[in-house]
Protein backbone atom coordinates (compact mmCIF):
# COMPACT_ATOMS: atom_id res chain seq x y z
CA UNK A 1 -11.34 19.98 12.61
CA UNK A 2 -10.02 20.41 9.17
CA UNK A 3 -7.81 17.53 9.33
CA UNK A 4 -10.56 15.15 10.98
CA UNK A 5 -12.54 15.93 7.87
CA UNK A 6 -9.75 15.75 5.40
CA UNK A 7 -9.01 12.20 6.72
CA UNK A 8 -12.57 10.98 7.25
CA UNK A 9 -12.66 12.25 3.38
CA UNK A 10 -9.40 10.14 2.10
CA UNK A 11 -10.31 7.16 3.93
CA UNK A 12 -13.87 7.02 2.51
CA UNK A 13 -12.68 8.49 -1.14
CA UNK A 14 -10.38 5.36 -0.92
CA UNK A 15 -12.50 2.94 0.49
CA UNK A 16 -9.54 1.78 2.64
CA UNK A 17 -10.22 0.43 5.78
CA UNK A 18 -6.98 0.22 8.34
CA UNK A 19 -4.97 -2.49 8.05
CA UNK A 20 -1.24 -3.92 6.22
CA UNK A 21 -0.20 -2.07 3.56
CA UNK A 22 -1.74 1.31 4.14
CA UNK A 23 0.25 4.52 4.51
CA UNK A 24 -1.43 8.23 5.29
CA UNK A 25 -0.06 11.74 5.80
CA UNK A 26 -1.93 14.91 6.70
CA UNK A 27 1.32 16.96 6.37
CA UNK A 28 1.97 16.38 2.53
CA UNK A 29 3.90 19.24 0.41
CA UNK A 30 2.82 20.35 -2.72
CA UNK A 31 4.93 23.24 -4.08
CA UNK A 32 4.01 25.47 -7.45
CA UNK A 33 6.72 27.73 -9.48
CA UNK A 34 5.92 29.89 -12.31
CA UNK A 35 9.14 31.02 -14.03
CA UNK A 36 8.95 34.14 -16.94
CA UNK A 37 11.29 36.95 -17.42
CA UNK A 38 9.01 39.53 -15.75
CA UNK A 39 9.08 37.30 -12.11
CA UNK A 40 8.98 34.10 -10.07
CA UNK A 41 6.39 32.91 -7.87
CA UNK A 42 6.38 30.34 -5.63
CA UNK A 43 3.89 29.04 -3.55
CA UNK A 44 3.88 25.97 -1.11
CA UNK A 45 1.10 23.71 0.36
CA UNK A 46 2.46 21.73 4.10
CA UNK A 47 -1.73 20.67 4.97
CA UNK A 48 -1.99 18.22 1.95
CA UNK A 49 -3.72 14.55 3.27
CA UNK A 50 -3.04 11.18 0.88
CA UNK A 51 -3.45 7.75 1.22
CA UNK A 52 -1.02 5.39 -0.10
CA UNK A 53 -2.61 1.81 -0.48
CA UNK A 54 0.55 -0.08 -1.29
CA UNK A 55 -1.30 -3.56 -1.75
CA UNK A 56 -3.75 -2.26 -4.46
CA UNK A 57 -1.43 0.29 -5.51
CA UNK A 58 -3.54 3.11 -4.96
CA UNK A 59 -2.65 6.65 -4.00
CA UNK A 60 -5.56 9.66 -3.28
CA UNK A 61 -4.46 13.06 -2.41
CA UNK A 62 -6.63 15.98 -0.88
CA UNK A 63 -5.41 19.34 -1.55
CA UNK A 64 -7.32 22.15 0.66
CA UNK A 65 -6.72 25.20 -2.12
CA UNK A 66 -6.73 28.21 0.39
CA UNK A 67 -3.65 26.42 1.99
CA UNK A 68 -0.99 27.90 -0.52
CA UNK A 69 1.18 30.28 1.24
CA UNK A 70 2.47 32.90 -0.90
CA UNK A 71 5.40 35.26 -0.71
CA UNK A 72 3.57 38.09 -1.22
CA UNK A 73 -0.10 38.80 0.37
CA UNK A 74 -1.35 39.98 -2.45
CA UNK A 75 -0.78 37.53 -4.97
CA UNK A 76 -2.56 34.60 -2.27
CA UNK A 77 -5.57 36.76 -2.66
CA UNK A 78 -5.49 36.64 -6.52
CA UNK A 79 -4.71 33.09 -6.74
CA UNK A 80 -7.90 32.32 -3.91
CA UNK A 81 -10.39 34.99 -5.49
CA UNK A 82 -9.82 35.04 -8.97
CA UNK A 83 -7.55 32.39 -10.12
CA UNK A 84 -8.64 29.14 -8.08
CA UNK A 85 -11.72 30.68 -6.92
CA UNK A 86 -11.45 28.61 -3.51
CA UNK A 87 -14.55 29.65 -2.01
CA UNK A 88 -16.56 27.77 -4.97
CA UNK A 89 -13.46 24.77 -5.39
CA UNK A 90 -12.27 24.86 -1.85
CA UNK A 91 -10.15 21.86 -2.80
CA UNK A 92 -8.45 19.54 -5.99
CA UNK A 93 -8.19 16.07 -5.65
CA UNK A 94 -5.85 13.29 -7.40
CA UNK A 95 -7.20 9.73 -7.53
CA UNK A 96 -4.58 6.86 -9.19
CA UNK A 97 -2.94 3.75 -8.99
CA UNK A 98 0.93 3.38 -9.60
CA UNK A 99 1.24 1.87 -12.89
CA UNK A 100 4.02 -0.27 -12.66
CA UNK A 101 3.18 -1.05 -8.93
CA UNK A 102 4.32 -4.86 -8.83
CA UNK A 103 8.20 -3.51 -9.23
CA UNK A 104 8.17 -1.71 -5.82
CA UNK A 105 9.68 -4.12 -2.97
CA UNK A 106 7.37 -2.33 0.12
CA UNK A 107 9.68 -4.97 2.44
CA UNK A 108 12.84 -3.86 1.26
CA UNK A 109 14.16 -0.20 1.73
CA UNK A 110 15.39 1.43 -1.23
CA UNK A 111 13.93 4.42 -3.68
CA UNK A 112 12.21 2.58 -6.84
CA UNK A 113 11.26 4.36 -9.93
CA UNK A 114 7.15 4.86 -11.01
CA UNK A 115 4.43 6.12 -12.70
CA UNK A 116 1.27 7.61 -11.21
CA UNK A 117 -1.68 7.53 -13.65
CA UNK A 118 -4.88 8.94 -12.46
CA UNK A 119 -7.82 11.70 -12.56
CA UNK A 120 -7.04 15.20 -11.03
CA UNK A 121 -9.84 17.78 -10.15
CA UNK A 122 -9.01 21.30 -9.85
CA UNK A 123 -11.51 24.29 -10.36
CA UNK A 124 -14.52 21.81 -11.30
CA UNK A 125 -12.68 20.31 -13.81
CA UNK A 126 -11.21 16.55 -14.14
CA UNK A 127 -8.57 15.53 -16.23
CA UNK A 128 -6.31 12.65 -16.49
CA UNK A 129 -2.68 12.99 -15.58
CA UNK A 130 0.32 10.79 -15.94
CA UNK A 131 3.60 11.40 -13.76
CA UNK A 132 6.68 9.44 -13.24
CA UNK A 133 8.10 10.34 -9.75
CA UNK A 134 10.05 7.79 -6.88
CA UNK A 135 8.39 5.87 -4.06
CA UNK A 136 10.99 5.79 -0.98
CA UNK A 137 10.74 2.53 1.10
CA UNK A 138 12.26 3.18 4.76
CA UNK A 139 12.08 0.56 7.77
CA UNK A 140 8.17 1.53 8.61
CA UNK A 141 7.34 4.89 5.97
CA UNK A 142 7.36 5.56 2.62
CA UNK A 143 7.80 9.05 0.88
CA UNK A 144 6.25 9.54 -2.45
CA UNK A 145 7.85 12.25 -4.86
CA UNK A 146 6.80 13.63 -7.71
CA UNK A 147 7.54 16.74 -10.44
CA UNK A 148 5.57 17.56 -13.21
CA UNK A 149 4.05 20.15 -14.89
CA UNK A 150 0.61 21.39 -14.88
CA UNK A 151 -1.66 24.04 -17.61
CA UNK A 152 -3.86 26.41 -14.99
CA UNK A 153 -5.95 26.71 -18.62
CA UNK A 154 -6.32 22.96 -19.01
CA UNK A 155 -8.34 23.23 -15.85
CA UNK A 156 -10.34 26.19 -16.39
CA UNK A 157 -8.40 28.44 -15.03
CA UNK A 158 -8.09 32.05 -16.89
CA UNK A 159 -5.50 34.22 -16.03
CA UNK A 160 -6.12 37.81 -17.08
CA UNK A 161 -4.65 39.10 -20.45
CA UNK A 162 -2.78 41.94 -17.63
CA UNK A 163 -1.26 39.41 -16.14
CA UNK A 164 -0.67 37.14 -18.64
CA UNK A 165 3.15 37.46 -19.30
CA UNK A 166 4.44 37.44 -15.39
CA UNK A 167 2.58 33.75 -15.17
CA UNK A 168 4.35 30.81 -16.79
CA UNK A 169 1.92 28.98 -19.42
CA UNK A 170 3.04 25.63 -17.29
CA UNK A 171 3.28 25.67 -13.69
CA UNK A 172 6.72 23.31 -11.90
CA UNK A 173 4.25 20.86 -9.66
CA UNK A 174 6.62 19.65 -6.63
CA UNK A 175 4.71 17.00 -4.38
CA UNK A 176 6.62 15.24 -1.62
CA UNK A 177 4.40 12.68 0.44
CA UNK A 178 5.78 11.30 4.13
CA UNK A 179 3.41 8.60 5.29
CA UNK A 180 3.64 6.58 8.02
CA UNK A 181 1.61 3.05 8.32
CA UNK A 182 -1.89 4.00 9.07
């Protein structure tokens, strides 16, 4: 059910209707890592849903927040009750175009070299966000890649003075995107 309205979501947040040229996944990945001295953690995301519109250029991604899998019980429970708060901001959302869209040959296969440029929501809070990644062309698919990093306090997001020094200031953002033609 989850997916159904994940999808129904994309494809109106997009206004795409089917046709040439679009590309959707409901199986994204979207990996965080916080390095410090004190401890890693890791924490991955397999239920993320984008929509690659590679006529316009677009890309939207859906990103259910309570779908991070943790190591550790106990830190998933933090990061949904009182980091994220995903009962009040059950989800973020990315909405963006690829900036230098007109270089990418969707008819020949290859791996081509972009920049996303769009508006992120996380934890009520929008913010633009520029990322280069790579936008792999295969026979019928493309996979969208991306690393960056991301400020939990640049969205709101307070981590407790306790905790403070076993969370890096910048999370590692890891997003890998298979789609197939919608």
């Amino acid at each position: 059910m989850k997916a159904i309205i994940i999808s129904i979501g994309l494809l109106l947040f997009c206004q795409i209707s089917s046709g040439q040229g679009k590309y959707m996944t409901q199986k994204g990945f979207i990996n965080f890592h916080s390095h410090t001295l004190i401890e890693d953690i890791t924490a991955n995301n397999e239920k993320v849903a984008a929509v690659i519109d590679s006529e316009k250029g677009a890309v939207a991604i859906i990103v259910l927040m309570n779908e991070f899998q943790f190591e550790k019980k106990l830190m998933q429970e933090h990061f949904n009750e009182n980091y994220v708060e995903s009962e009040k901001y059950p989800k973020a959302t990315f909405s963006g175009r690829i900036e230098n869209h007109s270089k990418v040959d969707y008819e020949r296969p290859g791996t081509y070299q972009v920049q996303v440029k769009g508006e992120m929501s996380i934890h009520g809070v929008t913010r633009e966000v520029v990322a280069k990644g790579t936008i792999e062309i295969r026979e019928n698919d493309i996979i969208a890649r991306t690393k960056f990093l991301l400020n939990p306090e640049d969205y709101a997001i307070h981590i407790p003075r306790v905790v403070r020094k076993n969370i890096a200031e910048k999370l590692e953002i890891t997003v890998e995107l298979f789609c197939p033609p919608l």
